[in-house]
N, C-alpha and C. Protein backbone atom coordinates (compact mmCIF):
# COMPACT_ATOMS: atom_id res chain seq x y z
N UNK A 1 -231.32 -31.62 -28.85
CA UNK A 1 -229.93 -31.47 -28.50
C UNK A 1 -229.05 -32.14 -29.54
N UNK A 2 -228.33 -31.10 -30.07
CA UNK A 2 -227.20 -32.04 -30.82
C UNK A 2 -225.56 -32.18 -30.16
N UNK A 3 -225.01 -33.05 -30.19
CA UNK A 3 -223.90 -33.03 -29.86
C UNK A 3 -222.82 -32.64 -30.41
N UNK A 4 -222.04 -31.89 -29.75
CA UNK A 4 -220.86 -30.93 -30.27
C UNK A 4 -221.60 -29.35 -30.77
N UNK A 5 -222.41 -29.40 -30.52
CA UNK A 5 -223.47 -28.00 -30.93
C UNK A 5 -224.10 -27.53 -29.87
N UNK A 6 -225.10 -28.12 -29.35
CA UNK A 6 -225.66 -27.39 -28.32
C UNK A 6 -225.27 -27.86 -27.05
N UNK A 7 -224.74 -29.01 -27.13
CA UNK A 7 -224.47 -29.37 -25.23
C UNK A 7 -224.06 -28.59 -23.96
N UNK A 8 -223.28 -27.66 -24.65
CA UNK A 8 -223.06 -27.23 -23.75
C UNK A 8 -224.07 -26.19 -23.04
N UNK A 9 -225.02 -26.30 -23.48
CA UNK A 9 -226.48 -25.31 -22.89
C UNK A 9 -227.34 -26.15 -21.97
N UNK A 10 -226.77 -27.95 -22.10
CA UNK A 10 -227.74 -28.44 -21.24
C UNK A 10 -227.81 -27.92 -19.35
N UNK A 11 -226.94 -27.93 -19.01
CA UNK A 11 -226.21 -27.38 -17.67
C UNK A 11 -227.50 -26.06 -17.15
N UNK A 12 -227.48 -25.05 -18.27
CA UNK A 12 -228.12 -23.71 -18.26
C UNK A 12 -229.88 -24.37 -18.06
N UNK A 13 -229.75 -24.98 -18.99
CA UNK A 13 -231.32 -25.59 -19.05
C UNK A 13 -231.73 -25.70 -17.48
N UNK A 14 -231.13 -26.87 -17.43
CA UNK A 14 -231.61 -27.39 -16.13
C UNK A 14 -231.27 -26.70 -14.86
N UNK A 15 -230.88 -25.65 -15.04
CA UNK A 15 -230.86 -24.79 -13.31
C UNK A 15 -231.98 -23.67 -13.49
N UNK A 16 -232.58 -23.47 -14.94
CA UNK A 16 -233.69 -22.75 -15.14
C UNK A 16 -234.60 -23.42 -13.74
N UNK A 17 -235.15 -24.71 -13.76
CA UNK A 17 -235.53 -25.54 -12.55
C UNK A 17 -235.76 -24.97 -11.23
N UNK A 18 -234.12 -24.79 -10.75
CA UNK A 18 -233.86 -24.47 -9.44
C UNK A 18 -235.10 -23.28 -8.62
N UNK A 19 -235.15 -22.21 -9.69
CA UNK A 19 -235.40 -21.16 -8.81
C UNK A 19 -236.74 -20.56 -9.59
N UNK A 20 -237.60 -21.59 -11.01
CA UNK A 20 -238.55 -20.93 -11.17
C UNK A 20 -239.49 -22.20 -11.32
N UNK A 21 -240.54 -22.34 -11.31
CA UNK A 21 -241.44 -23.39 -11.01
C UNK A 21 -242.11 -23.71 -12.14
N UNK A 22 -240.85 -24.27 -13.26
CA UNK A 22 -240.81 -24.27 -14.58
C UNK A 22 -240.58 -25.98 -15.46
N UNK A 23 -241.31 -26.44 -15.98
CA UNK A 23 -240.63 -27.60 -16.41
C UNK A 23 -240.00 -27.40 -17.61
N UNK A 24 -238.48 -27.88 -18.14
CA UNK A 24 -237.22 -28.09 -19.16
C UNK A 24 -237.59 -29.30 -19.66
N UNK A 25 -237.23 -29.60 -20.53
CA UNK A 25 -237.77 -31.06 -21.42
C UNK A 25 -236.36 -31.21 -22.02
N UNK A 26 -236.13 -32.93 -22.16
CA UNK A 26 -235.11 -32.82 -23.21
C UNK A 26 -235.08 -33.98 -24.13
N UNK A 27 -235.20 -33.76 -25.12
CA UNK A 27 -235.73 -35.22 -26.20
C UNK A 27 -234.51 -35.30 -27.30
N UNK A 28 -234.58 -36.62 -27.40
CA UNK A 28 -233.60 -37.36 -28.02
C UNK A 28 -234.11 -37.02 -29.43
N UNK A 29 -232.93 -36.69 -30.29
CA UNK A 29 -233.47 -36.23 -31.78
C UNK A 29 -233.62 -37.15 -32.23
N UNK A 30 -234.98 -37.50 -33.01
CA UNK A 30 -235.75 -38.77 -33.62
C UNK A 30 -235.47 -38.83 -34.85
N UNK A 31 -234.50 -39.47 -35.36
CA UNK A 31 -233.40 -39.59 -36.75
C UNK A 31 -234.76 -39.67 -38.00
N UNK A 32 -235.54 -38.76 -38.32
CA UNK A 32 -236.19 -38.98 -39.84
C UNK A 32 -235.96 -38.09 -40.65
N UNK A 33 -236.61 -38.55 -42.38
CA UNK A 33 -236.17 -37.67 -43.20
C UNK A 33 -235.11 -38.63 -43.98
N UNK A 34 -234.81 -37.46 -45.21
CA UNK A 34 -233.84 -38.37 -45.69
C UNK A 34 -232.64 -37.90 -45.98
N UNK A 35 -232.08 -37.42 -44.83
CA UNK A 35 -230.51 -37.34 -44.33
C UNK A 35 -230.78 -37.84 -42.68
N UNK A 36 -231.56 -38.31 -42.63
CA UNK A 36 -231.55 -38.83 -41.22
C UNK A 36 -230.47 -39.75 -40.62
N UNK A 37 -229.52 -40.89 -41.45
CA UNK A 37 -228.70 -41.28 -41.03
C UNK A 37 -227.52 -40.79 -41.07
N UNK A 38 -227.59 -39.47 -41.87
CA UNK A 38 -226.13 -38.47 -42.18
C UNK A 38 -226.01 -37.98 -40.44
N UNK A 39 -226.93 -37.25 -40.41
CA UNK A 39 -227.50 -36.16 -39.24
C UNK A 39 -227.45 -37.03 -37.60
N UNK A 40 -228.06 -38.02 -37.42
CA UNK A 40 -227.93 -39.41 -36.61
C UNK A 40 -226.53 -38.92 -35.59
N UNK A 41 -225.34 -38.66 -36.26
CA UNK A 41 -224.27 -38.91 -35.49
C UNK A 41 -224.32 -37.91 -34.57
N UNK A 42 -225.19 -37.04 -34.76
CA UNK A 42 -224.81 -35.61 -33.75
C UNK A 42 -225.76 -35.92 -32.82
N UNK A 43 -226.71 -36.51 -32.43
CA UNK A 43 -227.46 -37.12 -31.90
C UNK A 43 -227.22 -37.08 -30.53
N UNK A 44 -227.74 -37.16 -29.19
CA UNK A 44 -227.36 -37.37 -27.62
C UNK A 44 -228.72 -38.37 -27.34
N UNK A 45 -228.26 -39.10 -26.26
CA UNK A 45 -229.23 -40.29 -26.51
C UNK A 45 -229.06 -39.40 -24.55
N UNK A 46 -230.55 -39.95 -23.87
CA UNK A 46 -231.28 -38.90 -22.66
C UNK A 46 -230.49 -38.97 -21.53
N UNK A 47 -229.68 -41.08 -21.51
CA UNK A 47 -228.48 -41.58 -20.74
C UNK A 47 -227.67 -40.12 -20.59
N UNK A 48 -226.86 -39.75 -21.86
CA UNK A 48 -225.98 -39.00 -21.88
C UNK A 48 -226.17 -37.30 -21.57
N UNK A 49 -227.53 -36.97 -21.84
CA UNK A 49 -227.73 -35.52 -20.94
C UNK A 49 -228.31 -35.60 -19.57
N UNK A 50 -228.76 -36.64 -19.05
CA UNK A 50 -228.69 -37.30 -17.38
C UNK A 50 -227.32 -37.48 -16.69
N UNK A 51 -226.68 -37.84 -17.15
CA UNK A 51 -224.88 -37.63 -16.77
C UNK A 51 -224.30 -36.14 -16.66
N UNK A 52 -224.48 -35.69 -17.82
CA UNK A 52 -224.23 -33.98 -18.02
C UNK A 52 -224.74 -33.76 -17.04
N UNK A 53 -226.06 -33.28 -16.61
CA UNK A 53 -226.71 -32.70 -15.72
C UNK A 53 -226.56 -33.43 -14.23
N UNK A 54 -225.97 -34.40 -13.89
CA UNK A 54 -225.99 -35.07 -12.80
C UNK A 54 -224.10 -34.25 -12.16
N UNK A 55 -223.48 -34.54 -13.25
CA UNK A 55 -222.04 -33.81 -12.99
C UNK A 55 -221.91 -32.38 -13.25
N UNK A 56 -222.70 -31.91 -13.26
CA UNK A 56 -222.59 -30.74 -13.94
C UNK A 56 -223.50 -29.46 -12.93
N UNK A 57 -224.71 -30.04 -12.71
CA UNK A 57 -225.79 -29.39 -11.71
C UNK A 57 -226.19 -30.03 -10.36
N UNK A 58 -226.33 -31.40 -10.30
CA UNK A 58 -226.71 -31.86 -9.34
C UNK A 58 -227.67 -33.30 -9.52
N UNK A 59 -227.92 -33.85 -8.56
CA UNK A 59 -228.90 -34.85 -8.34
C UNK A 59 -230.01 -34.86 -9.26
N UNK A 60 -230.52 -35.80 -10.00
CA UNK A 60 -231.60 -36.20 -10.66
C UNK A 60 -232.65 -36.94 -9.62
N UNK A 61 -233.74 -36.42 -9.16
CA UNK A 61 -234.67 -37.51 -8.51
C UNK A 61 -235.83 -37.84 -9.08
N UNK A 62 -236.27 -38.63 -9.51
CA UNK A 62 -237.64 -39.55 -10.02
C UNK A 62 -239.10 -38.59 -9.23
N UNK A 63 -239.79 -37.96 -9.90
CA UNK A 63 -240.58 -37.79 -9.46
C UNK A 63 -242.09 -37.92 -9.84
N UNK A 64 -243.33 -38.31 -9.56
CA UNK A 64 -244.61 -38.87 -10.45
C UNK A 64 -244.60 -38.14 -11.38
N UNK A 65 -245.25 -38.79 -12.25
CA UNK A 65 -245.67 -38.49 -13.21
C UNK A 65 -247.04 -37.40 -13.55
N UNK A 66 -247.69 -36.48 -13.99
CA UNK A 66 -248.73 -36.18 -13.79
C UNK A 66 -249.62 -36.13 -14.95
N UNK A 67 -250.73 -36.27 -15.37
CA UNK A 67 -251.45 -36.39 -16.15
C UNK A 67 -250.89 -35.67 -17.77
N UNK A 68 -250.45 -34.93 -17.62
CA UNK A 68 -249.94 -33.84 -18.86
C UNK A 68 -248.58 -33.86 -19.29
N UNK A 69 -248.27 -34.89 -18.14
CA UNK A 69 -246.60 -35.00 -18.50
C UNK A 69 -245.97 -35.72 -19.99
N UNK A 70 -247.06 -36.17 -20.52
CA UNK A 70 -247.14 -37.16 -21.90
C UNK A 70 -246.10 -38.38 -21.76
N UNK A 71 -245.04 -38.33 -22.84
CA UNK A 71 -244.34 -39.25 -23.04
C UNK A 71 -242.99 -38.96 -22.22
N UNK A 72 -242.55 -37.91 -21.00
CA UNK A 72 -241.51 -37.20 -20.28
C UNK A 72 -241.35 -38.39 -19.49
N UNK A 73 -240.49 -39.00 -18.62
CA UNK A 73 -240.04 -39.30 -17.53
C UNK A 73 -239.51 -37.93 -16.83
N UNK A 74 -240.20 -37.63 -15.66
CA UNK A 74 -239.97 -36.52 -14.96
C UNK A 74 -238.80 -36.45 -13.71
N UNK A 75 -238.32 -35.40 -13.68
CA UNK A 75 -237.25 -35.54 -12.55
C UNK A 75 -236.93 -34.36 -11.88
N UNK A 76 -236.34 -33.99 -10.61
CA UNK A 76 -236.37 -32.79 -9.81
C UNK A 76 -234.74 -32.87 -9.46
N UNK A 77 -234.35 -31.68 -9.49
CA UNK A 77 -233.24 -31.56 -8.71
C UNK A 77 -233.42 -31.30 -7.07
N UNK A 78 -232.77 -31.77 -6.50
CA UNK A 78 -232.85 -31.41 -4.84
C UNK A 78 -232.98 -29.91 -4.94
N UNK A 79 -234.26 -29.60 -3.71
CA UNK A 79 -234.76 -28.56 -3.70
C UNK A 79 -235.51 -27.50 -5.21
N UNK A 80 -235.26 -28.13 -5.96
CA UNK A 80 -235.59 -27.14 -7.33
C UNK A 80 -237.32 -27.28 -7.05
N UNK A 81 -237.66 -26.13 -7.83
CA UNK A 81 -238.87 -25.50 -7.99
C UNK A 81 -239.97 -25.94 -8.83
N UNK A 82 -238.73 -26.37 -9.77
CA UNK A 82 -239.21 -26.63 -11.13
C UNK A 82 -239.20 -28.54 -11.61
N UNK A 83 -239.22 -29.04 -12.44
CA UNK A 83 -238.70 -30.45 -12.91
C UNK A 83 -237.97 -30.27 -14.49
N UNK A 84 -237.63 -31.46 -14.51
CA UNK A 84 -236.92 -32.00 -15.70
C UNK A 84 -237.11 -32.92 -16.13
N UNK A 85 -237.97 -33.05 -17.22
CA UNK A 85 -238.37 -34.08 -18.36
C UNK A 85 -237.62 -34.31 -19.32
N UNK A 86 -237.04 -36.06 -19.30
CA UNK A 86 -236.86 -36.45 -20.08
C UNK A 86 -237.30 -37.47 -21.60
N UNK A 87 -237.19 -37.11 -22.41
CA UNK A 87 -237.73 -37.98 -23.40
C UNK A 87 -237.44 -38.19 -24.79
N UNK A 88 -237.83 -39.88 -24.19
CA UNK A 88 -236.07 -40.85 -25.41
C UNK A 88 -236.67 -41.36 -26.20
N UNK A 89 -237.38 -41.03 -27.40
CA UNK A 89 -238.31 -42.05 -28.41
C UNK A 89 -236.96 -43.09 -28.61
N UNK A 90 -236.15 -42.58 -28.83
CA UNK A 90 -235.17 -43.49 -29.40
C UNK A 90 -234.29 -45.01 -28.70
N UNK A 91 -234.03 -44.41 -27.87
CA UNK A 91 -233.62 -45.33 -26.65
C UNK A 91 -234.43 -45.89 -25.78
N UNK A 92 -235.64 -45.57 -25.53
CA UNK A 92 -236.78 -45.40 -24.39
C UNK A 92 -238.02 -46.28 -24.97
N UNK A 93 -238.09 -46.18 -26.15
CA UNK A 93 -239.32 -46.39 -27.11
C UNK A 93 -240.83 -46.18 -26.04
N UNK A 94 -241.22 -45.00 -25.48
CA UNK A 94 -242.17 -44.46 -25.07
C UNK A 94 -243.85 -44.24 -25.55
N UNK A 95 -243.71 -45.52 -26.74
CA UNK A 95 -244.82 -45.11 -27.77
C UNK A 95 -245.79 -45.82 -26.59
N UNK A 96 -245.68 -46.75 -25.78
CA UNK A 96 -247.39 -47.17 -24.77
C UNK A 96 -247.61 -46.22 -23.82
N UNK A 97 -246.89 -45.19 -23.68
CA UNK A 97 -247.52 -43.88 -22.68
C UNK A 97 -247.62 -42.80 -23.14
N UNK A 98 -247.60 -42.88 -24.84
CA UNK A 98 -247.58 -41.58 -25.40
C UNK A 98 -249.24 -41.06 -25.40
N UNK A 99 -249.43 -40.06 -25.22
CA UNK A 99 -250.75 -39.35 -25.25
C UNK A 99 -250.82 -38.26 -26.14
N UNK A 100 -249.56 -38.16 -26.89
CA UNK A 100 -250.20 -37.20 -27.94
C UNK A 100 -250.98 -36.90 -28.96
N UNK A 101 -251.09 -36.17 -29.44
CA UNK A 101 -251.55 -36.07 -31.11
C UNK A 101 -250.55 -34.76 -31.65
N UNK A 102 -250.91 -34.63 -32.71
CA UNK A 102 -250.09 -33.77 -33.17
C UNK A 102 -251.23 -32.80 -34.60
N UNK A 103 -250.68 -31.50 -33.98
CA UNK A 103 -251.85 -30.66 -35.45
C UNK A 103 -250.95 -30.03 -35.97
N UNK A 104 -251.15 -30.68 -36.97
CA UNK A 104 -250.13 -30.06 -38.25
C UNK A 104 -250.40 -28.86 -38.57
N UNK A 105 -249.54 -28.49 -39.48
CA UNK A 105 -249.36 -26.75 -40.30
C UNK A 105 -250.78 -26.74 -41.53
N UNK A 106 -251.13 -28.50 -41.71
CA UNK A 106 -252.17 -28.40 -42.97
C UNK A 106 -253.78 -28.61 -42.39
N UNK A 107 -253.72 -28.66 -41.07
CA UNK A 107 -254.98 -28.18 -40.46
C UNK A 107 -255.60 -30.19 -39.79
N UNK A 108 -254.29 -31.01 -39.78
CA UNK A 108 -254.47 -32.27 -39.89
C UNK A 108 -254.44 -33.06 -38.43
N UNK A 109 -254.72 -33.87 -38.13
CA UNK A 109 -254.36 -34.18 -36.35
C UNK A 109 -253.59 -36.21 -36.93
N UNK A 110 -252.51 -36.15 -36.69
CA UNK A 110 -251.39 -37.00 -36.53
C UNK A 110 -251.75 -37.83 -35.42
N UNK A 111 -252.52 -39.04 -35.13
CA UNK A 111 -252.32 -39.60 -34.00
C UNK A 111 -250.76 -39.98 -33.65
N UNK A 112 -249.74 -40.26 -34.82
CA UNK A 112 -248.50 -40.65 -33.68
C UNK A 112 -247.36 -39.98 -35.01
N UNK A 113 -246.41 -39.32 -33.93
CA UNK A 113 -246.05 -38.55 -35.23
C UNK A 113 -245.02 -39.38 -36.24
N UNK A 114 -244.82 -40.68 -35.83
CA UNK A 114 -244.03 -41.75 -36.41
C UNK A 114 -244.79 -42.30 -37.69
N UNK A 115 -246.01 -42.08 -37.92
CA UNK A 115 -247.36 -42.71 -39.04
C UNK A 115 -247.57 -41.69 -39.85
N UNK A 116 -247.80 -42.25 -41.18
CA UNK A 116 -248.39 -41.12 -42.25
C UNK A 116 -250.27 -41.30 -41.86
N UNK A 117 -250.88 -41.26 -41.03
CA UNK A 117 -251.96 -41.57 -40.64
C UNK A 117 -252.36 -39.94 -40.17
N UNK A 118 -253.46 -39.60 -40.89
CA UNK A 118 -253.32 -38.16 -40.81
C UNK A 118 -255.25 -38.27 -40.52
N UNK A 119 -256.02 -37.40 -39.86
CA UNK A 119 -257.69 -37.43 -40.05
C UNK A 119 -257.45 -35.88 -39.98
N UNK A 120 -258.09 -35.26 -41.01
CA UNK A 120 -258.34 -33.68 -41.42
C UNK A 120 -259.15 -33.43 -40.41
N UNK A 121 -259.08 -32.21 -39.68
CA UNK A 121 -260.11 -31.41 -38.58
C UNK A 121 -260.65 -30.13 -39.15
N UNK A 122 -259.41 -29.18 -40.08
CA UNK A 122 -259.38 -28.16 -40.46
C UNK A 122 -260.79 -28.33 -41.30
N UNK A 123 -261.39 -28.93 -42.15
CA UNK A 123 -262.79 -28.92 -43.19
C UNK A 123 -263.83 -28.96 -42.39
N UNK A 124 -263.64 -29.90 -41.42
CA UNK A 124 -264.62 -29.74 -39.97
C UNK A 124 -265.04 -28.13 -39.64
N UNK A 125 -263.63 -27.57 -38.89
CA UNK A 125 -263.73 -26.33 -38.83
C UNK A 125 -264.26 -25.33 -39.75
N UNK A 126 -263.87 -25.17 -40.72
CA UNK A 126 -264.05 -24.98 -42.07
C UNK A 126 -265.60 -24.76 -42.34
N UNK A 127 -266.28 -26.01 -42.10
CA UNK A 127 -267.76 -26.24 -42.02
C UNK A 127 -268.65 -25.42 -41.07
N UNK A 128 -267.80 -25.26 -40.02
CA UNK A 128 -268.61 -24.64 -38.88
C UNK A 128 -269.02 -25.76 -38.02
N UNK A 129 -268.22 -26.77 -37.54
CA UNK A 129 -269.07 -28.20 -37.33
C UNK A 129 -268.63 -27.82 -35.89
N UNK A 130 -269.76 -28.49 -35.43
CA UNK A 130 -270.23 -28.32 -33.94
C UNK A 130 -269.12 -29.06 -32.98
N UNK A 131 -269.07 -28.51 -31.29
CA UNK A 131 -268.38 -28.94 -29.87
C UNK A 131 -268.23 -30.57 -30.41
N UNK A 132 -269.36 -31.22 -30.34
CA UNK A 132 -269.52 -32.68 -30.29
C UNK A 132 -268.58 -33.33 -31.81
N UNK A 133 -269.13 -32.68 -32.61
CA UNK A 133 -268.02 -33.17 -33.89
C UNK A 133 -266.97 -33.13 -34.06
N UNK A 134 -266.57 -31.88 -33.61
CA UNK A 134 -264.78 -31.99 -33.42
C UNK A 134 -264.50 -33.11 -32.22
N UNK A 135 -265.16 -33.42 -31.27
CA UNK A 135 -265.03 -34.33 -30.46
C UNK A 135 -264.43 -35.43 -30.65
N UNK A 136 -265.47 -36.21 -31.53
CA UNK A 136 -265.57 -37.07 -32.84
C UNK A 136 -264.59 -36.96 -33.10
N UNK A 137 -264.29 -36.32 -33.60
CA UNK A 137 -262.48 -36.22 -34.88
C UNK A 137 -261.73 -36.63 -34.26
N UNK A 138 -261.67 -35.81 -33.13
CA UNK A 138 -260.24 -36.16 -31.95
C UNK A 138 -260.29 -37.37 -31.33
N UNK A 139 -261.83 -37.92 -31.16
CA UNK A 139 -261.72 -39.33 -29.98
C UNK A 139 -261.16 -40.15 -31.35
N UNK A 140 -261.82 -40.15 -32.56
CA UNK A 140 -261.28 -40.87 -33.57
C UNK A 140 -259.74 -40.65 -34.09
N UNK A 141 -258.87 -39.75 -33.84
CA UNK A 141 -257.78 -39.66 -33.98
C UNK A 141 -256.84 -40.51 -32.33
N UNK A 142 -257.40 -40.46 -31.30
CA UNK A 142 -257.32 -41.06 -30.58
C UNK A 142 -256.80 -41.96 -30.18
N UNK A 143 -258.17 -42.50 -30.84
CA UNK A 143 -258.54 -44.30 -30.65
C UNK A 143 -257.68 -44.56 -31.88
N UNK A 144 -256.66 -43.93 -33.03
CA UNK A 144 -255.92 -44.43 -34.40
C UNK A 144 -254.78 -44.92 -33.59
N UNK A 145 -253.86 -43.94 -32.73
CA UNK A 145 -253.00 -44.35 -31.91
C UNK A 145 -252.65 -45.55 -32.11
N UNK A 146 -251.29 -46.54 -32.39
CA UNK A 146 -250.82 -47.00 -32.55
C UNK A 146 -250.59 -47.93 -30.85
N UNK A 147 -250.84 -48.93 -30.89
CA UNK A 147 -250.83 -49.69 -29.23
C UNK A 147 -249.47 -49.68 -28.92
N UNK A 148 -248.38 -49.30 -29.69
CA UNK A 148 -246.87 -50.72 -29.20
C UNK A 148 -245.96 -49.10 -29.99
N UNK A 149 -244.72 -49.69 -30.25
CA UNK A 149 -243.53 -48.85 -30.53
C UNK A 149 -243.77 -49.21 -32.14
N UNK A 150 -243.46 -47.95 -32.74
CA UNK A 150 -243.32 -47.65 -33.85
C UNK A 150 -242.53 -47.18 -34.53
N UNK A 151 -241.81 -48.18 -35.71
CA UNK A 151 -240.14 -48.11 -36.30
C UNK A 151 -240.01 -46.66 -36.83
N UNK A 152 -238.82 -45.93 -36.42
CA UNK A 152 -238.37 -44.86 -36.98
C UNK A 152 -238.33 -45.16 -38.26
N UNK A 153 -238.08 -46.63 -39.00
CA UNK A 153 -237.84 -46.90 -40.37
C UNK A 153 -239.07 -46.23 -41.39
N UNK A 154 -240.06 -45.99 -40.74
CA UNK A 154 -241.34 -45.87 -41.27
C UNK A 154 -241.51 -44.26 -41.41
N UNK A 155 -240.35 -43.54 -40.39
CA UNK A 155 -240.76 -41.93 -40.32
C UNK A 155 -241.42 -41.05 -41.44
N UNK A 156 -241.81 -39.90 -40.89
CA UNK A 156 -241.81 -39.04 -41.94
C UNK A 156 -240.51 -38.77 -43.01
N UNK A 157 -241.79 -39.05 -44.43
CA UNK A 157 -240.71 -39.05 -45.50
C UNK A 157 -240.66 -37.14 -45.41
N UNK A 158 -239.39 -36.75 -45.77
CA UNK A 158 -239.16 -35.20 -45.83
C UNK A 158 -238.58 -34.62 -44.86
N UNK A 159 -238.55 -35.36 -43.67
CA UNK A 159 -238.62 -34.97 -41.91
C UNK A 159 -239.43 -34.31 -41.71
N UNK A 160 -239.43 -33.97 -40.41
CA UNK A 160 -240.08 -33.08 -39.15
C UNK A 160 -240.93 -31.96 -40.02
N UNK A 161 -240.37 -31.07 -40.73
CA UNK A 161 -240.56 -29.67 -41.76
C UNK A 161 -241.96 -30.14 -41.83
N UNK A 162 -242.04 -31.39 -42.88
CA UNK A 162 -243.41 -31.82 -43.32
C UNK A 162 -244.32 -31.23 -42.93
N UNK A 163 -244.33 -32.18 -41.42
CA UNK A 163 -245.37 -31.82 -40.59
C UNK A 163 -245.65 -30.78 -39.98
N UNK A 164 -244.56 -29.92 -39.66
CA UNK A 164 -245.16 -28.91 -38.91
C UNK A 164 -244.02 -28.77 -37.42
N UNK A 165 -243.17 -29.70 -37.56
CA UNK A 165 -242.57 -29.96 -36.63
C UNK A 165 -240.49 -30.06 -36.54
């Protein structure tokens, strides 16, 4: 979401919810790259599209979390079908419940997409390497995961593009 650009679509987003049994996500743009502090100002931090959507559609309610939900704080509108995930690397710093990885465009698995920490899978594949080896790769990309919050200062040099993202 950028501000003064797309906001006004958040409203639309979130009544997608209401009537299809759909989850909407909405993440705070993670300032990297190097116009990242140019770009920064257009920015909506998750506070400010939780307000939108609270005045705008209705009630936000807290609802569990479920295994796949990753780094989202989840939320339901009264009666909706669907939920609404929010997620604030920026404001939130969500890096001790993050469960992702990330597979790049160069065939690479990213334990956190804040690290130049990259373990190749694609040569694996490549090889023909067996269920259990790719296993391997991934528990070892895994276990790289970073324990604590990790400085945007450190982002991807190039931005997002880089990676794949």
């Amino acid at each position: 979401l950028l501000q003064g650009i797309n906001e006004s679509d958040i409203p639309a987003l979130a009544r997608l919810t209401v009537k299809d049994p759909v989850d909407v996500r909405f993440i705070e743009r993670i300032p990297c790259g190097e116009h990242a502090v140019s770009r920064f100002p257009y920015s909506f931090t998750s506070r400010k599209v939780m307000e939108i959507i609270r005045k705008e559609v209705g009630m936000l309610v807290p609802v569990e979390r479920g295994p796949l939900d990753g780094p989202a704080t989840m939320f339901s509108l009264t009666g909706a079908r669907g939920r609404i995930g929010i997620i604030d690397p920026v404001t939130g710093h969500f890096c001790g419940t993050c469960n992702r990885l990330r597979l790049t465009a160069r065939g690479t698995l990213r334990p956190c997409l804040l690290s130049s920490k990259e373990i190749d899978i694609k040569a694996a594949l490549r090889q023909g390497a067996l269920d259990r080896e790719l296993t391997e790769i991934v528990r070892e990309a895994v276990l790289a995961k970073p324990a604590g919050n990790t400085s945007f200062r450190k982002c991807i040099e190039g931005g997002m593009n880089v990676i794949g993202g």
